[in-house]
C-alpha atoms as a PDB file:
ATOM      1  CA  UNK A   1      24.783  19.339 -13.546  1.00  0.00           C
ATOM      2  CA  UNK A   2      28.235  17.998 -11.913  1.00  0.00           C
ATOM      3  CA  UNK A   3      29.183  18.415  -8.388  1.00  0.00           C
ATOM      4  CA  UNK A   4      32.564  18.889  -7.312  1.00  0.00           C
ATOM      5  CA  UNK A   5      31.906  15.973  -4.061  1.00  0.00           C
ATOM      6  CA  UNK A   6      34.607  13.068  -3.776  1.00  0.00           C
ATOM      7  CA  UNK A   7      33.504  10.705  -1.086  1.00  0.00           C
ATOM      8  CA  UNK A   8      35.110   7.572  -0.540  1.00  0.00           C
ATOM      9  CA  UNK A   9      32.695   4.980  -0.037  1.00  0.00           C
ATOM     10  CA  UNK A  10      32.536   0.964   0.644  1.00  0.00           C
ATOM     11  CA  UNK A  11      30.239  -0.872  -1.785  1.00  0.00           C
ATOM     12  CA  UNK A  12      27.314  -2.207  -0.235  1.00  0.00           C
ATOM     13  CA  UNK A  13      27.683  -5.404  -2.703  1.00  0.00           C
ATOM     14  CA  UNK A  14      31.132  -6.380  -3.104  1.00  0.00           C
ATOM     15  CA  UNK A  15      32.505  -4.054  -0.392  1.00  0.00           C
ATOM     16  CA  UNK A  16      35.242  -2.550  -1.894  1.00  0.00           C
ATOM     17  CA  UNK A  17      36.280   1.160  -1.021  1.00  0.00           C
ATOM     18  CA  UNK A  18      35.037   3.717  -4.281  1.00  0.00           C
ATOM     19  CA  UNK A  19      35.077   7.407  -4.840  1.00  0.00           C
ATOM     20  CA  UNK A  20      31.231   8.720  -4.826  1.00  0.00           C
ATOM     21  CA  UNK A  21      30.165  11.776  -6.399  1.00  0.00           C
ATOM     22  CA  UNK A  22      26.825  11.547  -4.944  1.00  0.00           C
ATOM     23  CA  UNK A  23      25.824  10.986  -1.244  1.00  0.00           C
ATOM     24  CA  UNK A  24      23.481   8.508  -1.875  1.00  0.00           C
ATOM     25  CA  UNK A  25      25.522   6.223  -3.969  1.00  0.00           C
ATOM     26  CA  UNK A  26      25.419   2.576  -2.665  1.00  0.00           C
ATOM     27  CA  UNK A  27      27.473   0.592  -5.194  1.00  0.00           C
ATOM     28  CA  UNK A  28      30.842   1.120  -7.168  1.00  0.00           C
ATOM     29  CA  UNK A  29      29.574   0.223 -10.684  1.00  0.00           C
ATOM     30  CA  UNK A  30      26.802  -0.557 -12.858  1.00  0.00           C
ATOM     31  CA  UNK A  31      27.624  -4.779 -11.719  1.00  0.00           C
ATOM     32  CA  UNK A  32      27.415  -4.421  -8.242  1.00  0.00           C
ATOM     33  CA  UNK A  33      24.336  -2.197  -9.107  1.00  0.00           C
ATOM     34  CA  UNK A  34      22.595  -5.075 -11.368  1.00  0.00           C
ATOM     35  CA  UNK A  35      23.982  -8.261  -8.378  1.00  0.00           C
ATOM     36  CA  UNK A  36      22.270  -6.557  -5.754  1.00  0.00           C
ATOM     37  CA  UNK A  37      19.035  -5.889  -7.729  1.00  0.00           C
ATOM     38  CA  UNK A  38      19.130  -9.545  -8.755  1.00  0.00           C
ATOM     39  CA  UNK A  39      19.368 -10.569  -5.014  1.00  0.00           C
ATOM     40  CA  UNK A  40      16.688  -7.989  -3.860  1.00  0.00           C
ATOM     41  CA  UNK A  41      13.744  -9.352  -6.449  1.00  0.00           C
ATOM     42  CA  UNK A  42      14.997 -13.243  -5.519  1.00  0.00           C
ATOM     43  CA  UNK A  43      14.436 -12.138  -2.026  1.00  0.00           C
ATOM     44  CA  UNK A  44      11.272 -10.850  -3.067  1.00  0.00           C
ATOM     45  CA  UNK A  45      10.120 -13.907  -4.960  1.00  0.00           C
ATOM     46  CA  UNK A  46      10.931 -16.139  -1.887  1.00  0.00           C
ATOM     47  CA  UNK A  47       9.242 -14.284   0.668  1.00  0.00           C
ATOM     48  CA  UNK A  48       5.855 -14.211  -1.437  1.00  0.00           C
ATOM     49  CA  UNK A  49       6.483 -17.936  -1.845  1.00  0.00           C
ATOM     50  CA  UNK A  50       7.082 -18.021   1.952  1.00  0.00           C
ATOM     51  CA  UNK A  51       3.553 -16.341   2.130  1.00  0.00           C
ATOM     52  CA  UNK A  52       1.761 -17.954  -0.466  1.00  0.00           C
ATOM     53  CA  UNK A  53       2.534 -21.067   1.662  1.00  0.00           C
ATOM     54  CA  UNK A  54       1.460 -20.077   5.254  1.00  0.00           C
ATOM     55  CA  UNK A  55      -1.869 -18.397   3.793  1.00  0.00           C
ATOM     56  CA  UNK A  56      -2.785 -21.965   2.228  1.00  0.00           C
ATOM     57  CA  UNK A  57      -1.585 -24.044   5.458  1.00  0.00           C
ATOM     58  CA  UNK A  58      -3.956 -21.471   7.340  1.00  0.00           C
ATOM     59  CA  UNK A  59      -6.644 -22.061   5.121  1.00  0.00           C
ATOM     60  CA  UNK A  60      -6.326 -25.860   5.101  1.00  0.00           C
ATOM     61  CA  UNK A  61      -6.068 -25.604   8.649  1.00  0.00           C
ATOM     62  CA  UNK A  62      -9.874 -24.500   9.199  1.00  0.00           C
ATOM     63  CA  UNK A  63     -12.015 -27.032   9.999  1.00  0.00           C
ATOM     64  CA  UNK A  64     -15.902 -26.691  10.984  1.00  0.00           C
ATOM     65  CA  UNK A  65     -15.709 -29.815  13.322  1.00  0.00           C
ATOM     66  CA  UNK A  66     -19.597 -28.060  14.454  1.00  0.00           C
ATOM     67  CA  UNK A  67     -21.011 -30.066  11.402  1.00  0.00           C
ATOM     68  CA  UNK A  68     -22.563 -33.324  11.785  1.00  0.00           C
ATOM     69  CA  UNK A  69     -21.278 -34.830   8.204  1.00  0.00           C
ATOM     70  CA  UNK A  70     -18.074 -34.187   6.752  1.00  0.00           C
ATOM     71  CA  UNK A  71     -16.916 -34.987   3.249  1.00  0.00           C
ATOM     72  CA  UNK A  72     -14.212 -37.130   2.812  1.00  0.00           C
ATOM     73  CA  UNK A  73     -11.812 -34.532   2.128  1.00  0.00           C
ATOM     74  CA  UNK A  74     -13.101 -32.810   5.596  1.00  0.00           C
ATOM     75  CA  UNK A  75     -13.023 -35.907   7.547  1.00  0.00           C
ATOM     76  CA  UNK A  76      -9.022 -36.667   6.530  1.00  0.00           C
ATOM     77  CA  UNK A  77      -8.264 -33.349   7.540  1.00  0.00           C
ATOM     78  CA  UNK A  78      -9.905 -33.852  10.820  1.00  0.00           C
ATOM     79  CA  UNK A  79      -7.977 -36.908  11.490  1.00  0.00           C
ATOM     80  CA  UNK A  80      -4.559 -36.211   9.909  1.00  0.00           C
ATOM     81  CA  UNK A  81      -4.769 -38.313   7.242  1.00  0.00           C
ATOM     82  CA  UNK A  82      -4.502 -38.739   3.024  1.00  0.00           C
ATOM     83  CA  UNK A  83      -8.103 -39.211   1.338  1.00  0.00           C
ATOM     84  CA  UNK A  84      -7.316 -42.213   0.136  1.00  0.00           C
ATOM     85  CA  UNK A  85      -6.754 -43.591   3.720  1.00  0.00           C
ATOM     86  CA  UNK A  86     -10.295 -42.622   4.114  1.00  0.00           C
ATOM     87  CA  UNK A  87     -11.450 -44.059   0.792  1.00  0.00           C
ATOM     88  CA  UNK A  88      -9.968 -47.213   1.381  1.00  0.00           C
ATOM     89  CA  UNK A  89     -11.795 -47.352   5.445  1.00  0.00           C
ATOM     90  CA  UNK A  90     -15.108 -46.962   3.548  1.00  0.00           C
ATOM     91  CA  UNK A  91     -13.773 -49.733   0.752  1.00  0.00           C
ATOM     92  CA  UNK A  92     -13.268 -51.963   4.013  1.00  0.00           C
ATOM     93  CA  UNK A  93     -16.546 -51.227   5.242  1.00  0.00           C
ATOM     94  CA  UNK A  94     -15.154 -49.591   8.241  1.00  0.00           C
ATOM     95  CA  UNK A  95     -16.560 -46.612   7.397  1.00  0.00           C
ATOM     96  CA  UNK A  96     -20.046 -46.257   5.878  1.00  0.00           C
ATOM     97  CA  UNK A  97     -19.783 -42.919   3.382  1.00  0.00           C
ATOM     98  CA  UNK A  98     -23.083 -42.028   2.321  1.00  0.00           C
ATOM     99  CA  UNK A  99     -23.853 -40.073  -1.418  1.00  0.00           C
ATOM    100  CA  UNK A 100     -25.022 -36.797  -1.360  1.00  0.00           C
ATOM    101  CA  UNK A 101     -24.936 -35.386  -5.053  1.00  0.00           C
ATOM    102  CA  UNK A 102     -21.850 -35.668  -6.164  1.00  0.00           C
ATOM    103  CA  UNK A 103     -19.856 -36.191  -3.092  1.00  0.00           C
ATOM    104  CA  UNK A 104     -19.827 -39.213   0.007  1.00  0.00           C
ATOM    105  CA  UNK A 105     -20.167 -37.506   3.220  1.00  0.00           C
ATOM    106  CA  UNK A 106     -19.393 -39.316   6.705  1.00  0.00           C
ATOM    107  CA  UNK A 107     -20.974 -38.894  10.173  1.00  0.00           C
ATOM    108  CA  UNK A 108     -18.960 -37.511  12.218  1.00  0.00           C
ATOM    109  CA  UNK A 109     -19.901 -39.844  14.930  1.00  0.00           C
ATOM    110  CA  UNK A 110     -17.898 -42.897  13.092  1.00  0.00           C
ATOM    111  CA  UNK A 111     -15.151 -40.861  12.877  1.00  0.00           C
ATOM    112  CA  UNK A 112     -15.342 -40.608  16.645  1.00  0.00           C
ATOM    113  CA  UNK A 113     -15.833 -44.101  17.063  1.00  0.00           C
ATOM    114  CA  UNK A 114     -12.830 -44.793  14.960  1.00  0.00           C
ATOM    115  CA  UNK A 115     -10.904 -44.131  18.785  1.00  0.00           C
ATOM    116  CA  UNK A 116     -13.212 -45.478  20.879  1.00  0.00           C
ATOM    117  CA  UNK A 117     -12.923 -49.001  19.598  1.00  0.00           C
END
């Protein structure tokens, strides 16, 4: 079914001025169409990216600092530092890391006394 409207319209992508024969036309042509669907799903991709991002710097961000013992991983965390800064403390011997199954776990009370010294 045709209607018999004629609007003149400005293309939401390229802006140029069109003749509509709908009311809810947005774009001149089938290009301008396909551009601006390209740019809406890039959009899309980079604000789950954006997301993806803050959830895991939220989740890395959670610390139990109520626990006695941390693991090495915990204990960097806590401190603001890379693992291996911690590995190489307890290498030193100025941290003592302690095995516990598979893992080394700290006191937290060295950790502490890391900024008391």
């Amino acid at each position: 079914m045709s209607s018999n409207i004629y609007l003149l319209k400005n293309c939401q992508q390229c802006n140029k001025t069109f003749t509509a024969r709908t009311t809810v036309t947005k774009y001149c042509g089938s290009s301008c169409s396909k551009k601006a669907w390209k740019l809406r799903k890039r959009q899309e991709k980079i604000n789950a990216a954006i997301s993806e991002t803050e959830k895991k710097d939220n989740n890395n961000t959670v610390i139990n600092t109520n626990k006695e013992y941390l693991s090495i991983t915990e204990a960097s965390q806590l401190i603001g530092v890379s693992r291996w800064t911690i590995q190489r403390m307890v290498q030193n011997g100025r941290l003592k890391a302690v095995p516990f199954g598979r893992k080394r776990i700290l006191s937290k009370k060295q950790i502490e006394n890391l900024f008391n010294e």
